[in-house]
Protein backbone atom coordinates (compact mmCIF):
# COMPACT_ATOMS: atom_id res chain seq x y z
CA UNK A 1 0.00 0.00 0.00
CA UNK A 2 2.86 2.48 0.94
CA UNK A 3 5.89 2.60 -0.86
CA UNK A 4 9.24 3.39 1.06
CA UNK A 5 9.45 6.26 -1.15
CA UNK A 6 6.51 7.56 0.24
CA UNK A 7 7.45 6.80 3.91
CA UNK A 8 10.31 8.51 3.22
CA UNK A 9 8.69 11.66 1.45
CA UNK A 10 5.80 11.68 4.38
CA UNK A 11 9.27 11.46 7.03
CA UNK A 12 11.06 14.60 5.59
CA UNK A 13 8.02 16.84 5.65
CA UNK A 14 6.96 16.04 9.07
CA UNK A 15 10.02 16.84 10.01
CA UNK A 16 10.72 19.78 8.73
CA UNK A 17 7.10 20.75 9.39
CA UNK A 18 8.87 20.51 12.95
CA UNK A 19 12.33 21.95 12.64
CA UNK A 20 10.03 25.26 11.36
CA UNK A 21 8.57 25.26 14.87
CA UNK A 22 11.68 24.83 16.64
CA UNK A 23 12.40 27.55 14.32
CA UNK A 24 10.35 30.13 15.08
CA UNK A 25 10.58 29.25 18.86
CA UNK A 26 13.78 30.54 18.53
CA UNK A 27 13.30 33.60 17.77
CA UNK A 28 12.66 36.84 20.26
CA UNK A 29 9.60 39.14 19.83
CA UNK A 30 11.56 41.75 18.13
CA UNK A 31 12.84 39.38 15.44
CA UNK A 32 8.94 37.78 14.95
CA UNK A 33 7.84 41.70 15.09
CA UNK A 34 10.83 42.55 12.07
CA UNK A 35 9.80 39.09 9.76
CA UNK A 36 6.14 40.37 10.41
CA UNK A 37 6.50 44.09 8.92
CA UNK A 38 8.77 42.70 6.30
CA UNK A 39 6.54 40.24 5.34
CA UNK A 40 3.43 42.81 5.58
CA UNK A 41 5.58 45.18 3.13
CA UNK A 42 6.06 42.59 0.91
CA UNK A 43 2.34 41.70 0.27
CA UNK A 44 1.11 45.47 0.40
CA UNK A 45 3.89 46.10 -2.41
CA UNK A 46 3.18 42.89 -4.65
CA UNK A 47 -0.50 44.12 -3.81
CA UNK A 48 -0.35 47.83 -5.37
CA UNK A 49 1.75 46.11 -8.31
CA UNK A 50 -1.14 44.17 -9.29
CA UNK A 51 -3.80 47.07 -8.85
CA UNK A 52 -1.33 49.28 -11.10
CA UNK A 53 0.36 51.76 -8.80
CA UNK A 54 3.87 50.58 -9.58
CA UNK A 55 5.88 53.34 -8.38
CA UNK A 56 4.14 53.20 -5.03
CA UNK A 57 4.84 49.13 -5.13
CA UNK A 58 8.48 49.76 -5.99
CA UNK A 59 9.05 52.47 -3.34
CA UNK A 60 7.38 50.04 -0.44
CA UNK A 61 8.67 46.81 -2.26
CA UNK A 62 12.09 48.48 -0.59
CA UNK A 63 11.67 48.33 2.30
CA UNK A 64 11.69 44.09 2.52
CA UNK A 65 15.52 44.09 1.97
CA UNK A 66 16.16 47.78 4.68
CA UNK A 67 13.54 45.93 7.59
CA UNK A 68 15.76 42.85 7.35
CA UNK A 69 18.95 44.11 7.56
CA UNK A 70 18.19 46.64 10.29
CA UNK A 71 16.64 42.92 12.39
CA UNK A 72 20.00 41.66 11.60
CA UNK A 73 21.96 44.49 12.42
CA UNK A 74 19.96 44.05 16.07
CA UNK A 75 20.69 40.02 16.26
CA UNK A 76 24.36 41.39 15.91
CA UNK A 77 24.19 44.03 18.77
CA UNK A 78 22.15 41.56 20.74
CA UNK A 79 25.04 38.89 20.36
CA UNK A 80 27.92 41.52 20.77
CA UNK A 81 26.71 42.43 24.30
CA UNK A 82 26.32 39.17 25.41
């Protein structure tokens, strides 16, 4: 009935169904807060590309890439005190 490829297939998404929760365990309030607004400027961007306003989509689509780096630049302070 089940092949071992199967077995195998249903093994490595269960798992990392799980190493995604360890994941985001992990991480502090201020990091979940920075992956939300990046994530949040990412949809409203790819959101006013597809009703038309593509300068507006560009200028917010920018702000993915600056809201990550300033979350890593805080991981980095948070480590270099510690």
């Amino acid at each position: 009935m089940f092949s071992k490829f199967n077995l195998n297939n249903l093994a490595i998404k269960l798992l990392s169904k799980y190493q995604i929760i360890i994941m985001f365990r992990k991480l502090s309030k201020v990091d979940l807060i920075m992956l939300f607004l990046a994530f949040l400027s990412l949809i409203t961007s790819e959101t006013l590309w597809f009703k038309g306003d593509k300068e507006a989509s560009l200028f917010i689509g920018l702000w993915v890439p600056s809201i990550l780096g300033f979350a890593i630049y805080l991981k980095l302070l948070k480590i270099e005190r510690k």
